[in-house]
PDB file of N, CA and C in Angstrom:
ATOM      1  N   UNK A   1      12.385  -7.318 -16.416  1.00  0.00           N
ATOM      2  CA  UNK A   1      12.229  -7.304 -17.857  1.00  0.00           C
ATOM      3  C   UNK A   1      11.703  -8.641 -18.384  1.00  0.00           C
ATOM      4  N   UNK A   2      11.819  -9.778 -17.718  1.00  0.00           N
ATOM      5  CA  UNK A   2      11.559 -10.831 -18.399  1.00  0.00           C
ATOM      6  C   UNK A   2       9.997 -10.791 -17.956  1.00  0.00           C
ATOM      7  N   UNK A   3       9.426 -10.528 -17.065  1.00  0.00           N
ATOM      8  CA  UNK A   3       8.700 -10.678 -16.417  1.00  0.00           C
ATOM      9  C   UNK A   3       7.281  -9.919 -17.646  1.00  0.00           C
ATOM     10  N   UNK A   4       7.709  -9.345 -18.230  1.00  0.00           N
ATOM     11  CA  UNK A   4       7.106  -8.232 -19.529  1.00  0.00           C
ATOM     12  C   UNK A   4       7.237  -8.852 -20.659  1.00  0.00           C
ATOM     13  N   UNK A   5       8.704  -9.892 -20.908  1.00  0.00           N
ATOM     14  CA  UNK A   5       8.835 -10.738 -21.814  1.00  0.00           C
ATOM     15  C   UNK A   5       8.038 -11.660 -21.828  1.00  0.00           C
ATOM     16  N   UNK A   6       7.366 -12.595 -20.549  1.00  0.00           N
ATOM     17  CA  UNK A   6       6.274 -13.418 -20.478  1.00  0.00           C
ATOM     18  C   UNK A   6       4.772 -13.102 -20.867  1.00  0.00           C
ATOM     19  N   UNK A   7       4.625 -12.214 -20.342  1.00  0.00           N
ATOM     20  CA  UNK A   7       3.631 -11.336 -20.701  1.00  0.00           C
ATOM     21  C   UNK A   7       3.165 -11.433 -22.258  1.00  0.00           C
ATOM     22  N   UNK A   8       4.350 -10.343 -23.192  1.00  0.00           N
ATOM     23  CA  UNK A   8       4.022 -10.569 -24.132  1.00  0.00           C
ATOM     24  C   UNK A   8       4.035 -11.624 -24.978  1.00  0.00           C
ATOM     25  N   UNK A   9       4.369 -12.629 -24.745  1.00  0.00           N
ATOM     26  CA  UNK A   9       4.267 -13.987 -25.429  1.00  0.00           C
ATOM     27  C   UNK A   9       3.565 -14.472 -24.924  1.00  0.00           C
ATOM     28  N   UNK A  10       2.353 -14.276 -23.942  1.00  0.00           N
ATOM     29  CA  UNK A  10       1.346 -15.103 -23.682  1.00  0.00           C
ATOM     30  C   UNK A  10       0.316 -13.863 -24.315  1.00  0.00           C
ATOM     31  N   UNK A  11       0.246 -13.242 -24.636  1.00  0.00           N
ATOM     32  CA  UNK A  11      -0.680 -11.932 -25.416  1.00  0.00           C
ATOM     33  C   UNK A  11      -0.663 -12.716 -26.288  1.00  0.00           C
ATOM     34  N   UNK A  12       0.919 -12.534 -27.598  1.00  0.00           N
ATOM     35  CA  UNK A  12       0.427 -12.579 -28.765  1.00  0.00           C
ATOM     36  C   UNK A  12       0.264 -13.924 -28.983  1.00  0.00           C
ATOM     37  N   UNK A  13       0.538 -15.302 -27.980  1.00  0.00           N
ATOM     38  CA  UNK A  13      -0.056 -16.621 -28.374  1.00  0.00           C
ATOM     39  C   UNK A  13      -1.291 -16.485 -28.375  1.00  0.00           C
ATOM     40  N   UNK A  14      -2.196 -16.010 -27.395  1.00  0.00           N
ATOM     41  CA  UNK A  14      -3.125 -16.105 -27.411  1.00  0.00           C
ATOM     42  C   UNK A  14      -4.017 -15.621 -28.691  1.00  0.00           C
ATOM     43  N   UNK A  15      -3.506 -14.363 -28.931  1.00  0.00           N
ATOM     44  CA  UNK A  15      -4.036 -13.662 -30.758  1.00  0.00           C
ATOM     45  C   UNK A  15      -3.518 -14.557 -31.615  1.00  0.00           C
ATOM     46  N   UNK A  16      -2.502 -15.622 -31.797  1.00  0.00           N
ATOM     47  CA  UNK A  16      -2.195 -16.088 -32.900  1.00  0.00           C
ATOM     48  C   UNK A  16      -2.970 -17.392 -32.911  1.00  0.00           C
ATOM     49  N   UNK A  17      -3.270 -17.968 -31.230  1.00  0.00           N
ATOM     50  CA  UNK A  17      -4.408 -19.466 -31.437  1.00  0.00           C
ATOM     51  C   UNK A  17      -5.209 -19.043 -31.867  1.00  0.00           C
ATOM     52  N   UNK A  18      -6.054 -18.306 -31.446  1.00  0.00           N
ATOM     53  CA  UNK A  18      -7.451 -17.234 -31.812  1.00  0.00           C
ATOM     54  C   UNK A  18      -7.446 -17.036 -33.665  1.00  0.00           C
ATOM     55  N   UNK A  19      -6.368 -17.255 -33.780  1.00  0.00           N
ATOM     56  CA  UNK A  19      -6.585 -16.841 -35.510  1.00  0.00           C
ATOM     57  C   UNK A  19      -5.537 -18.273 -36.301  1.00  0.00           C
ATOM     58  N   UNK A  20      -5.332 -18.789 -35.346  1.00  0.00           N
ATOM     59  CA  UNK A  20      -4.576 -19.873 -36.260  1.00  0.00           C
ATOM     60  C   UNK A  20      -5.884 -20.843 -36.902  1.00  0.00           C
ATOM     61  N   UNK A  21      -5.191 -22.105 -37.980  1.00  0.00           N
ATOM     62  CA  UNK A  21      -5.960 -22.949 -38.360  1.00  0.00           C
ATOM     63  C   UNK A  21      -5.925 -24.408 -37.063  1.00  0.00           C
ATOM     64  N   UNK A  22      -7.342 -24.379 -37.103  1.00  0.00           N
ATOM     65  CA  UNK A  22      -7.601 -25.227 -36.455  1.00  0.00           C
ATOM     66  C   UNK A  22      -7.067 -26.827 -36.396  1.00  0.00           C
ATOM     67  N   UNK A  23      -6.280 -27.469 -37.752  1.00  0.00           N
ATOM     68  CA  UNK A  23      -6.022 -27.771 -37.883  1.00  0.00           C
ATOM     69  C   UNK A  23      -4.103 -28.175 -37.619  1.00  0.00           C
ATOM     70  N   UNK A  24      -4.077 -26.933 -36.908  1.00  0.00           N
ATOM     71  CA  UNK A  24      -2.486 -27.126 -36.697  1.00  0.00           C
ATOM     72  C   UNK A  24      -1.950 -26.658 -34.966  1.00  0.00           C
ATOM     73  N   UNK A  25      -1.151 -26.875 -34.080  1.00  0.00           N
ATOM     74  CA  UNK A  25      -1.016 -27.505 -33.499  1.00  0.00           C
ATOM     75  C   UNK A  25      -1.428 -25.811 -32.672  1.00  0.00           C
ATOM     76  N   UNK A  26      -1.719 -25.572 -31.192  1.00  0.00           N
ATOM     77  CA  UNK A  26      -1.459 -24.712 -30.642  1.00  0.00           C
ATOM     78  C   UNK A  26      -0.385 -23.629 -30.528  1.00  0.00           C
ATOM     79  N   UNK A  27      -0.074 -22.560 -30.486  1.00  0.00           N
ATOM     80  CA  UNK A  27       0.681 -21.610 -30.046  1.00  0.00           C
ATOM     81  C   UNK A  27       1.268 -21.610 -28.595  1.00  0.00           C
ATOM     82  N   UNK A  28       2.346 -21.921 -27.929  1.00  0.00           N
ATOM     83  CA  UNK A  28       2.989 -21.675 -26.570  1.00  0.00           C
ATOM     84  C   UNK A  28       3.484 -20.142 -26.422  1.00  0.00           C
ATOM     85  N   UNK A  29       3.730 -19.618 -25.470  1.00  0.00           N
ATOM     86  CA  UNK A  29       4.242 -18.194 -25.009  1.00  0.00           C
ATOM     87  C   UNK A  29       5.409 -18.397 -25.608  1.00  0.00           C
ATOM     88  N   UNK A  30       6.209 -19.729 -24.987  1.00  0.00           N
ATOM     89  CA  UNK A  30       7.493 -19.891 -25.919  1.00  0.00           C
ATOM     90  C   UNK A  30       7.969 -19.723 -27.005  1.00  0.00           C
ATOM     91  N   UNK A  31       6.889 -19.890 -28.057  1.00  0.00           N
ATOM     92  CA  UNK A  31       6.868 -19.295 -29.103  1.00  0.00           C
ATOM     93  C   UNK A  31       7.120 -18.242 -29.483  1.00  0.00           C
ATOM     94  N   UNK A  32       6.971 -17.331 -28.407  1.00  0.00           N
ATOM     95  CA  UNK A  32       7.169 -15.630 -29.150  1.00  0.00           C
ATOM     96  C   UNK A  32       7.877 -15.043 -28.187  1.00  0.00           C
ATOM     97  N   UNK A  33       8.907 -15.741 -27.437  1.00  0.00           N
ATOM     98  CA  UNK A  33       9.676 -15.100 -26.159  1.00  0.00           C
ATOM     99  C   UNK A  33      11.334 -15.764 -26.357  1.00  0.00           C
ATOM    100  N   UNK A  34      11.930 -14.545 -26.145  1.00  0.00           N
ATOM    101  CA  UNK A  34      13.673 -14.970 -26.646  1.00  0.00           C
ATOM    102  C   UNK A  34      14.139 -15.575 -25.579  1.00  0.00           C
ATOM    103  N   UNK A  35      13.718 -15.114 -24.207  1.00  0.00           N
ATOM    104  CA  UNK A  35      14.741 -15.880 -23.355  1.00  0.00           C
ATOM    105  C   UNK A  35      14.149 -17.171 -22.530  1.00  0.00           C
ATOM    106  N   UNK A  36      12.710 -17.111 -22.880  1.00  0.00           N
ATOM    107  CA  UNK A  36      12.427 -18.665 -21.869  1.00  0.00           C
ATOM    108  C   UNK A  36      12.041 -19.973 -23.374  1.00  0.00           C
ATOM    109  N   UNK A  37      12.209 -20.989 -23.076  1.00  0.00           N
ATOM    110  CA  UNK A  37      12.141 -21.892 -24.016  1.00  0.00           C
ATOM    111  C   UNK A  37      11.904 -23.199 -23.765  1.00  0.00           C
ATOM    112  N   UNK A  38      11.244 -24.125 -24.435  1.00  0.00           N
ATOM    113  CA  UNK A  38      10.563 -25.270 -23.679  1.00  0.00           C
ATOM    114  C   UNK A  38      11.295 -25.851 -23.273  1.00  0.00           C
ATOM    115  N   UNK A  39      11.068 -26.657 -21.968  1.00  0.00           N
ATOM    116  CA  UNK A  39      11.997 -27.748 -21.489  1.00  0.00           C
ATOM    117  C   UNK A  39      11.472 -29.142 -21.324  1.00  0.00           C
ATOM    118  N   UNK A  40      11.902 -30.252 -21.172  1.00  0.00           N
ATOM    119  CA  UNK A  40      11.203 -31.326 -20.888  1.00  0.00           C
ATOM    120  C   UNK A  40      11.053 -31.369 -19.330  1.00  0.00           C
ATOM    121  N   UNK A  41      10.143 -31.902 -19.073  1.00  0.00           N
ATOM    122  CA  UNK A  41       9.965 -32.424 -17.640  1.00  0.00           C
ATOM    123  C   UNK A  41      11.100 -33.288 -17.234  1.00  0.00           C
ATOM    124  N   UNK A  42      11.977 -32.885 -15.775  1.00  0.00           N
ATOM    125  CA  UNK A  42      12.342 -33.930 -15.646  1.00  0.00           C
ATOM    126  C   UNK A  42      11.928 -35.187 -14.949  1.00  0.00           C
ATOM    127  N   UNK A  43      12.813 -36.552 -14.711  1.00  0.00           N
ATOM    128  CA  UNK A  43      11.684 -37.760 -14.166  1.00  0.00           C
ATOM    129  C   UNK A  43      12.693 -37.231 -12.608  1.00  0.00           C
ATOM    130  N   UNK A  44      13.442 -36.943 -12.410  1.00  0.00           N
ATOM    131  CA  UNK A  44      13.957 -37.032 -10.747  1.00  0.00           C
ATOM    132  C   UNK A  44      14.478 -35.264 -10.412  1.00  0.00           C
ATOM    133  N   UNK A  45      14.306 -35.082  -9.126  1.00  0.00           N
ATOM    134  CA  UNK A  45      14.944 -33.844  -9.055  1.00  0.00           C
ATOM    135  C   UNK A  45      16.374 -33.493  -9.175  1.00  0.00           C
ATOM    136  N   UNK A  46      16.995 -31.945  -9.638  1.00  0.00           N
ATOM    137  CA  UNK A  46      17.978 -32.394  -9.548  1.00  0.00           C
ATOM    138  C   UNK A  46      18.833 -31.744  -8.308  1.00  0.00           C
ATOM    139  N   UNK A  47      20.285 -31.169  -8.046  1.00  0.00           N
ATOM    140  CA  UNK A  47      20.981 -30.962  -7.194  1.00  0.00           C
ATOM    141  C   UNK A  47      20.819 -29.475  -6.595  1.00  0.00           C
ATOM    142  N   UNK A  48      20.892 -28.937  -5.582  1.00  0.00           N
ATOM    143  CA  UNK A  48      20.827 -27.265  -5.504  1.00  0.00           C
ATOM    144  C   UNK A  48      22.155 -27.380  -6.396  1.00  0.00           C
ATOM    145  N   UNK A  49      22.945 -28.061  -6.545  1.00  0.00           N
ATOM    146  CA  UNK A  49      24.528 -27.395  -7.655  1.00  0.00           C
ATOM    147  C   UNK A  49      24.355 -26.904  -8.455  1.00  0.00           C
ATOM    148  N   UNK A  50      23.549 -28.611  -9.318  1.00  0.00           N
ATOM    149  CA  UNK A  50      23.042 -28.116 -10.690  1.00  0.00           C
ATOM    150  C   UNK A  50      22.091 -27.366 -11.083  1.00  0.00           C
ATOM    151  N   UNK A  51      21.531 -26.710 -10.214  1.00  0.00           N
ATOM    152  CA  UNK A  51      20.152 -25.847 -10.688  1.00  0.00           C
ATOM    153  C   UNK A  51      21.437 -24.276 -10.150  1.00  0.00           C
ATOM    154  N   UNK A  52      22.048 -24.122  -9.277  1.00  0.00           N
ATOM    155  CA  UNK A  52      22.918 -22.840  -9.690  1.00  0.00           C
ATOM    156  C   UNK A  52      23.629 -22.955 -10.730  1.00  0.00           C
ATOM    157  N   UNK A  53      24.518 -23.784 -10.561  1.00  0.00           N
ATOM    158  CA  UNK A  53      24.919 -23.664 -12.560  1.00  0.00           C
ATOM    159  C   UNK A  53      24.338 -23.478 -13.790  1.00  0.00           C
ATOM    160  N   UNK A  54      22.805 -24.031 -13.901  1.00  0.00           N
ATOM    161  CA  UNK A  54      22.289 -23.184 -14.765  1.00  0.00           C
ATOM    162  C   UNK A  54      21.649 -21.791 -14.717  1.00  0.00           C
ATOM    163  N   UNK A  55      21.812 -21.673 -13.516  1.00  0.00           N
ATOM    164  CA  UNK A  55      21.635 -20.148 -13.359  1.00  0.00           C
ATOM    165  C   UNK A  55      22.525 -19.235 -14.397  1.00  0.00           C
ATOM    166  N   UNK A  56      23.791 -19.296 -14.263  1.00  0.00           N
ATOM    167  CA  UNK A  56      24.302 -18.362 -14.918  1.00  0.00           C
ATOM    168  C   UNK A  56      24.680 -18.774 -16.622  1.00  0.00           C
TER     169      UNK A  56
END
């Protein structure tokens, strides 16, 4: 299901850059998708722990 959720938030970014003002900043998929959301880069990797704990 998420996999359909990506999908459509890279559709309708793409229709909303396509029609946005040029003047204002790009559209991300993130933008129009409930469960993925921007993250920062991190500077070091982190633990197999901590990457299962945010799993759930």
């Amino acid at each position: 299901m998420m996999r359909v959720e990506w999908g459509a938030g890279v559709i309708a970014s793409t229709i909303a850059n396509v029609n946005r003002d040029p003047k204002k900043p790009p559209f991300s998929p993130t933008d129009f998708t409930l469960h993925f959301t921007k993250v920062a880069a991190a500077d070091e990797p982190i633990s197999l722990e901590e990457a299962m704990s945010s799993w759930t």
